[in-house]
C-alpha atoms as a PDB file:
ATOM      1  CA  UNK A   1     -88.804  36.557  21.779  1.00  0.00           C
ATOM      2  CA  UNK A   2     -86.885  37.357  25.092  1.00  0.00           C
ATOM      3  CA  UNK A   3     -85.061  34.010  24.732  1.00  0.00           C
ATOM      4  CA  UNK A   4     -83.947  34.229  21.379  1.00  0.00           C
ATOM      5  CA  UNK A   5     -82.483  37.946  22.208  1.00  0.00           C
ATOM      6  CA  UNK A   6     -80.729  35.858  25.125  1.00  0.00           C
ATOM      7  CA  UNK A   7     -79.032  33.104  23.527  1.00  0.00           C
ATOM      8  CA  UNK A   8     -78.203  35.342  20.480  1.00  0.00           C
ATOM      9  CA  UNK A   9     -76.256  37.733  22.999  1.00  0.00           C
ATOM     10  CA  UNK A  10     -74.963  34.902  24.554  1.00  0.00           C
ATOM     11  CA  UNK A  11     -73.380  33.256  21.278  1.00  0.00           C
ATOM     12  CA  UNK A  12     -72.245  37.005  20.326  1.00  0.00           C
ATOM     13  CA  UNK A  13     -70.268  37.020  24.000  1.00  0.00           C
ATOM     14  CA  UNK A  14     -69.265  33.312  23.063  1.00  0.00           C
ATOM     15  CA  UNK A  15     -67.594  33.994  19.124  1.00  0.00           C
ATOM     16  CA  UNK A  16     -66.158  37.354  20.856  1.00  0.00           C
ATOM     17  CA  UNK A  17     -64.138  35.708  22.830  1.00  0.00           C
ATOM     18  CA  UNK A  18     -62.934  32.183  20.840  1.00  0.00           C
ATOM     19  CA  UNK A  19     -59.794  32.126  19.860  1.00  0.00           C
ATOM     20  CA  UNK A  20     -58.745  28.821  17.840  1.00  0.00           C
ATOM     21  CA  UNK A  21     -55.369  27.737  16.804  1.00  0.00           C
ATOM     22  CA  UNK A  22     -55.642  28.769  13.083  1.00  0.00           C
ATOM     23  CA  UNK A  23     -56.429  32.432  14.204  1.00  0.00           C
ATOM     24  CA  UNK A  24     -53.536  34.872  13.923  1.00  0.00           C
ATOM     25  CA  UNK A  25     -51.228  35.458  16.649  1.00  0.00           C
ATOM     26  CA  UNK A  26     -52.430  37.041  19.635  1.00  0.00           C
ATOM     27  CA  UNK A  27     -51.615  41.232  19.826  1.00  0.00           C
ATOM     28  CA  UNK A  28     -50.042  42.762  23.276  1.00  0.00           C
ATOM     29  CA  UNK A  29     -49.490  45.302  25.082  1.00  0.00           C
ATOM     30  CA  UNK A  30     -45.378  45.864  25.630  1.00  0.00           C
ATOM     31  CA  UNK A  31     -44.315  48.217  28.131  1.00  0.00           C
ATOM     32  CA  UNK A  32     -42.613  48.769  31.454  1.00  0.00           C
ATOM     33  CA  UNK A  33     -43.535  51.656  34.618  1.00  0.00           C
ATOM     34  CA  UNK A  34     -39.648  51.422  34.675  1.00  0.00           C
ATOM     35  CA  UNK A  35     -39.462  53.129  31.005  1.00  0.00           C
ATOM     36  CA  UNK A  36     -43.041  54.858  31.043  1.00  0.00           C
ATOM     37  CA  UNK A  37     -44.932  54.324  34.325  1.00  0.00           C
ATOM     38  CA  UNK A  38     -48.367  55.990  33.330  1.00  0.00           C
ATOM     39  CA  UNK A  39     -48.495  54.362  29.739  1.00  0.00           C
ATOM     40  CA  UNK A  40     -47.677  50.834  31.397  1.00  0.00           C
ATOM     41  CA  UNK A  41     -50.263  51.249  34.516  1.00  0.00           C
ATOM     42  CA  UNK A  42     -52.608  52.626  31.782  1.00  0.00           C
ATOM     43  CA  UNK A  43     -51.781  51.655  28.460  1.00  0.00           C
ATOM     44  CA  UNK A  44     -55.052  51.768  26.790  1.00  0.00           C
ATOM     45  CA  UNK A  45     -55.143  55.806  27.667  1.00  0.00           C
ATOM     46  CA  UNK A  46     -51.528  56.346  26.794  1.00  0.00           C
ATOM     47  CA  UNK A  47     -51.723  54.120  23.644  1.00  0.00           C
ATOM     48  CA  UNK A  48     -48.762  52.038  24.812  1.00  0.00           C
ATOM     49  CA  UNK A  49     -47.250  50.053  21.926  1.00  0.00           C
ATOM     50  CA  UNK A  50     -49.134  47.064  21.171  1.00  0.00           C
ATOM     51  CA  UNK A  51     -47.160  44.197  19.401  1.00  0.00           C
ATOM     52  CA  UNK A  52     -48.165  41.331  17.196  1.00  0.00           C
ATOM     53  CA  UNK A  53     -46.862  38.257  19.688  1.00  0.00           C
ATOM     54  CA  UNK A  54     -43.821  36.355  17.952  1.00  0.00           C
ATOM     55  CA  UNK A  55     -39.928  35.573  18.317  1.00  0.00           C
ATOM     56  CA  UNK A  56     -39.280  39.954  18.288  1.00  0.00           C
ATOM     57  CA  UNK A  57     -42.021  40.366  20.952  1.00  0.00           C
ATOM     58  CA  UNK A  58     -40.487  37.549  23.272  1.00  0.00           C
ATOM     59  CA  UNK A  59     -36.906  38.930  23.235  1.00  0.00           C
ATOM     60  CA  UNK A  60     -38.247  42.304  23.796  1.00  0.00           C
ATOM     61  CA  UNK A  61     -40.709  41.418  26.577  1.00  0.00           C
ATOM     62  CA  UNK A  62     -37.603  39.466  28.496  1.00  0.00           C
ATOM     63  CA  UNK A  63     -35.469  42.745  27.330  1.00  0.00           C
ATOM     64  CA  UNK A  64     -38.300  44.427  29.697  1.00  0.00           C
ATOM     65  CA  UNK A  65     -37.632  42.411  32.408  1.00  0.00           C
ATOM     66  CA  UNK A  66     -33.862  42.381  32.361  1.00  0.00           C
ATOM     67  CA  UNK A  67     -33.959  46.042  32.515  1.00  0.00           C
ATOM     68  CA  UNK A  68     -36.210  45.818  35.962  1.00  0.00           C
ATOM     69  CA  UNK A  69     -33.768  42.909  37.356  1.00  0.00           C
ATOM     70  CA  UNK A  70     -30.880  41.495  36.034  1.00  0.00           C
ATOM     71  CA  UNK A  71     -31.999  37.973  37.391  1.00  0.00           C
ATOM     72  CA  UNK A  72     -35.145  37.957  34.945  1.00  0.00           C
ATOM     73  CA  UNK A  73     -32.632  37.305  32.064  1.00  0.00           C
ATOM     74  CA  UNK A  74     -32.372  33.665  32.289  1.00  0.00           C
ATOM     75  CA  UNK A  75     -36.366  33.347  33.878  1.00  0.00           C
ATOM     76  CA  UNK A  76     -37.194  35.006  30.390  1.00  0.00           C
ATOM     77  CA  UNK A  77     -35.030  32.895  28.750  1.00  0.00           C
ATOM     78  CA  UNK A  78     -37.328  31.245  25.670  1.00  0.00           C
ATOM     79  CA  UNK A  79     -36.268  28.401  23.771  1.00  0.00           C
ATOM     80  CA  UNK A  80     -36.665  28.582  20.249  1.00  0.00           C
ATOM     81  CA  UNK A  81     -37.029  24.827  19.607  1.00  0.00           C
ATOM     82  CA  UNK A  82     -40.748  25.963  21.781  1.00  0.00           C
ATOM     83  CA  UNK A  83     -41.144  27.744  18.752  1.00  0.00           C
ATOM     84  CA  UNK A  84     -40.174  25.860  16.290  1.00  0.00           C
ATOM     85  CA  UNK A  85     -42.995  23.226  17.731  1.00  0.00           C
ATOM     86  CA  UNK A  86     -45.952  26.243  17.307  1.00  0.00           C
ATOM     87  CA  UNK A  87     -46.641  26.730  20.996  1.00  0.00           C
ATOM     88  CA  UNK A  88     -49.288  28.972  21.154  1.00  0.00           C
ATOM     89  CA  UNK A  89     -48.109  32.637  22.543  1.00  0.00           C
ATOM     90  CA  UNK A  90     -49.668  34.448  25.314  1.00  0.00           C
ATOM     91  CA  UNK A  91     -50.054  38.003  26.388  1.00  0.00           C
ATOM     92  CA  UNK A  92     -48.256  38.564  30.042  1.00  0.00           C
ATOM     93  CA  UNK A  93     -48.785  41.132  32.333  1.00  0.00           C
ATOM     94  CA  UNK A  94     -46.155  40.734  35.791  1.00  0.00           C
ATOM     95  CA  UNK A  95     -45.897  43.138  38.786  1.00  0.00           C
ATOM     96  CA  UNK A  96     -43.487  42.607  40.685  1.00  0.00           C
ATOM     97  CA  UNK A  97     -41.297  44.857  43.660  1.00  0.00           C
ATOM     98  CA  UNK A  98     -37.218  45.372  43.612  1.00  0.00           C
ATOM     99  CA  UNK A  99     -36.551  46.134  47.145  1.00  0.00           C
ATOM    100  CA  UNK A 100     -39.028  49.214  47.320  1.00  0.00           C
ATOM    101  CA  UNK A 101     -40.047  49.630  44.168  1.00  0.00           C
ATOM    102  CA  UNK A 102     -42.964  48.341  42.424  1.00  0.00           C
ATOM    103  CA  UNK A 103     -42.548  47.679  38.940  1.00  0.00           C
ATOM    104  CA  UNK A 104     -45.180  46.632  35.788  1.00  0.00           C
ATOM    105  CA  UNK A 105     -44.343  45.065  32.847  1.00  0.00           C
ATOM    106  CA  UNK A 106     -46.421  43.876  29.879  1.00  0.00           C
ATOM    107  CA  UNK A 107     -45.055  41.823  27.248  1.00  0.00           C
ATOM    108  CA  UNK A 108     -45.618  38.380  25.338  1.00  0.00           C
ATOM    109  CA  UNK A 109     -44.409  34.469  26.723  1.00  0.00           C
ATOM    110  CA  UNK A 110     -44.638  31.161  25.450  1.00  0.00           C
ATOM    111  CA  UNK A 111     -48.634  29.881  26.650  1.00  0.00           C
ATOM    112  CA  UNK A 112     -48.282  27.465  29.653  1.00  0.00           C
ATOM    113  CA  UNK A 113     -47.531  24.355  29.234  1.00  0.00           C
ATOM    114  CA  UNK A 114     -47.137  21.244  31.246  1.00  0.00           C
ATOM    115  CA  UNK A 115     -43.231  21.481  32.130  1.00  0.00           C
ATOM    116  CA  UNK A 116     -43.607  25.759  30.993  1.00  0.00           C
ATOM    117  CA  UNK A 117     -45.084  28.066  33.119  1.00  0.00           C
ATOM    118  CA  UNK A 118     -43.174  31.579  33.097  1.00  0.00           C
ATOM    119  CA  UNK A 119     -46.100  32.945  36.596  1.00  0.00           C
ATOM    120  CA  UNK A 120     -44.383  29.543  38.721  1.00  0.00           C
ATOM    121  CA  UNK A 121     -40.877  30.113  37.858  1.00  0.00           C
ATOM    122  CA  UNK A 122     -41.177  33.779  38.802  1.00  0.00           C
ATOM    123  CA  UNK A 123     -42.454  32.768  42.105  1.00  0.00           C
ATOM    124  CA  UNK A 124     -39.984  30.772  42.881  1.00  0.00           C
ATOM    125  CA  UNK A 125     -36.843  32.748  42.242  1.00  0.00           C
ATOM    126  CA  UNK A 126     -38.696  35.444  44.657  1.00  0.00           C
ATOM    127  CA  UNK A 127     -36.384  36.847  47.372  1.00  0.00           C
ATOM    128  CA  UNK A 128     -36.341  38.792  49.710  1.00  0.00           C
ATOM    129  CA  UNK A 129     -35.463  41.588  47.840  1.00  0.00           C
ATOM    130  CA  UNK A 130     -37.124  41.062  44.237  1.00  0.00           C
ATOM    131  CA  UNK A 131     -40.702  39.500  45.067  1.00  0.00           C
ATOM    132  CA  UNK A 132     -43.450  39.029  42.106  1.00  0.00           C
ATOM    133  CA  UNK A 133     -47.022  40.435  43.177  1.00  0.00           C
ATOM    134  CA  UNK A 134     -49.012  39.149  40.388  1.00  0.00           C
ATOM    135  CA  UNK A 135     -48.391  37.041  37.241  1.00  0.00           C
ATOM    136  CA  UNK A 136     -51.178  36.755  34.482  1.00  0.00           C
ATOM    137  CA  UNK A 137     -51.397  35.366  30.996  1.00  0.00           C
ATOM    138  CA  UNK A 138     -54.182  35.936  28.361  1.00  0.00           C
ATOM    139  CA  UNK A 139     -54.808  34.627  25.142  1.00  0.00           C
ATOM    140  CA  UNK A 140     -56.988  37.969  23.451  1.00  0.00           C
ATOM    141  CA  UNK A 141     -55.972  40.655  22.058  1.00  0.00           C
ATOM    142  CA  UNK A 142     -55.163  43.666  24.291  1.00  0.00           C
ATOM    143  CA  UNK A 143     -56.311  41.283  27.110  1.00  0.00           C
ATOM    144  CA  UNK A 144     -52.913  42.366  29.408  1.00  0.00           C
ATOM    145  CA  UNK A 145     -53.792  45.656  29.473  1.00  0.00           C
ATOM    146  CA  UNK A 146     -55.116  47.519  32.908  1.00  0.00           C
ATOM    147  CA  UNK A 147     -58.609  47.114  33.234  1.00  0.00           C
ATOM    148  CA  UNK A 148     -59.622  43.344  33.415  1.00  0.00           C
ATOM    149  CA  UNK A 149     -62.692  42.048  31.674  1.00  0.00           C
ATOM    150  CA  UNK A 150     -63.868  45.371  29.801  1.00  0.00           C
ATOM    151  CA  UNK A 151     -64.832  43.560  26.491  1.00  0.00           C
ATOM    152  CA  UNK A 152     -66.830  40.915  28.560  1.00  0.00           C
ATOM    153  CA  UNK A 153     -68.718  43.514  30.655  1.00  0.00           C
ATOM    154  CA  UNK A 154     -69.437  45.681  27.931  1.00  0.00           C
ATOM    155  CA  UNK A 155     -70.940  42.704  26.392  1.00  0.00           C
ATOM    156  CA  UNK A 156     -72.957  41.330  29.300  1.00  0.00           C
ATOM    157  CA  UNK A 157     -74.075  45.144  29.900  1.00  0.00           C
ATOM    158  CA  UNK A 158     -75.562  44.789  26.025  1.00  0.00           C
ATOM    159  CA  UNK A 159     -77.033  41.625  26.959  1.00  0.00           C
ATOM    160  CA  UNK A 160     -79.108  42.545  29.822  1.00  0.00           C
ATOM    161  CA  UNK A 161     -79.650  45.804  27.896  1.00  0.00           C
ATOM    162  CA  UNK A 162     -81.394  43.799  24.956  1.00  0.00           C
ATOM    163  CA  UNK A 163     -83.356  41.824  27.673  1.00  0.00           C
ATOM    164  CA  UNK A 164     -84.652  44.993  29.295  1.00  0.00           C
ATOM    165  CA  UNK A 165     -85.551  46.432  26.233  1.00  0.00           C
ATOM    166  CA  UNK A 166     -87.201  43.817  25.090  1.00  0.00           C
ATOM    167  CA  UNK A 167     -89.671  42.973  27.906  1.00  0.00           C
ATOM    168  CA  UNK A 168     -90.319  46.648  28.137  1.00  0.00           C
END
């Protein structure tokens, strides 16, 4: 009986998480610390705006980044003949630091591709004055927001819950 409890929490983890290419488009998180710095650090306690990830959410996401440096404007650049082809869309979350200043921003980008991947061309426009800390990309909903893996470790939590429970 303790198996069958396993491997049905472990498909429940698996369908949880799958996200095919006939799902809808992925939903994000869109904010800046330079426009609301504890709803951006925290934006599932501040209910930051979450978006619906599509042509509006990419030119307000590089919008976002102008607005932190002036230089992000051509990084954030996105092609609409990308779109036109249905690349997949991402959720982004970037840190980065302007001189002393740290800044977050959370948005939506085109999914990496072979010759696209927004994280390497942010690291290498770096300087010594605007430097990117961290770069992610997610494919989930809410999956940019500030605490990594919740939905996965509530899961696995339930798992070994239902495992306990049941040899008890």
């Amino acid at each position: 009986m303790s198996w069958i409890s396993f491997w049905g929490c472990f498909l429940l983890m698996i369908t949880c998480n799958a996200s095919g290419p006939g799902e809808t488009r992925v939903r994000c998180y869109l904010c800046s610390t330079k426009d609301n710095e504890m709803a951006c650090l925290y934006p599932e306690s501040y209910n930051a705006s979450l978006i619906q990830c599509d042509q509006s959410a990419l030119d307000k996401t590089r919008e976002i980044a102008k607005r932190i440096d002036a230089s992000y404007d051509k990084i954030f650049e996105v092609d609409t003949h990308a779109m036109a082809r249905h690349i997949e869309l991402d959720c982004l979350k970037v840190v980065t630091k302007v001189g002393n200043k740290k800044f977050t921003f959370r948005g939506c980008q085109l999914a990496e591709q072979a010759n696209l991947d927004i994280c390497y061309k942010l690291k290498t426009k770096d300087t010594e004055f605007l430097k990117k800390e961290h770069c992610s990309r997610c494919n989930t909903d809410r999956c940019n927001s500030a605490s990594d893996n919740k939905n996965e470790i509530i899961l696995f939590g339930t798992m070994i819950a239902s495992l306990l429970f049941i040899r008890i």
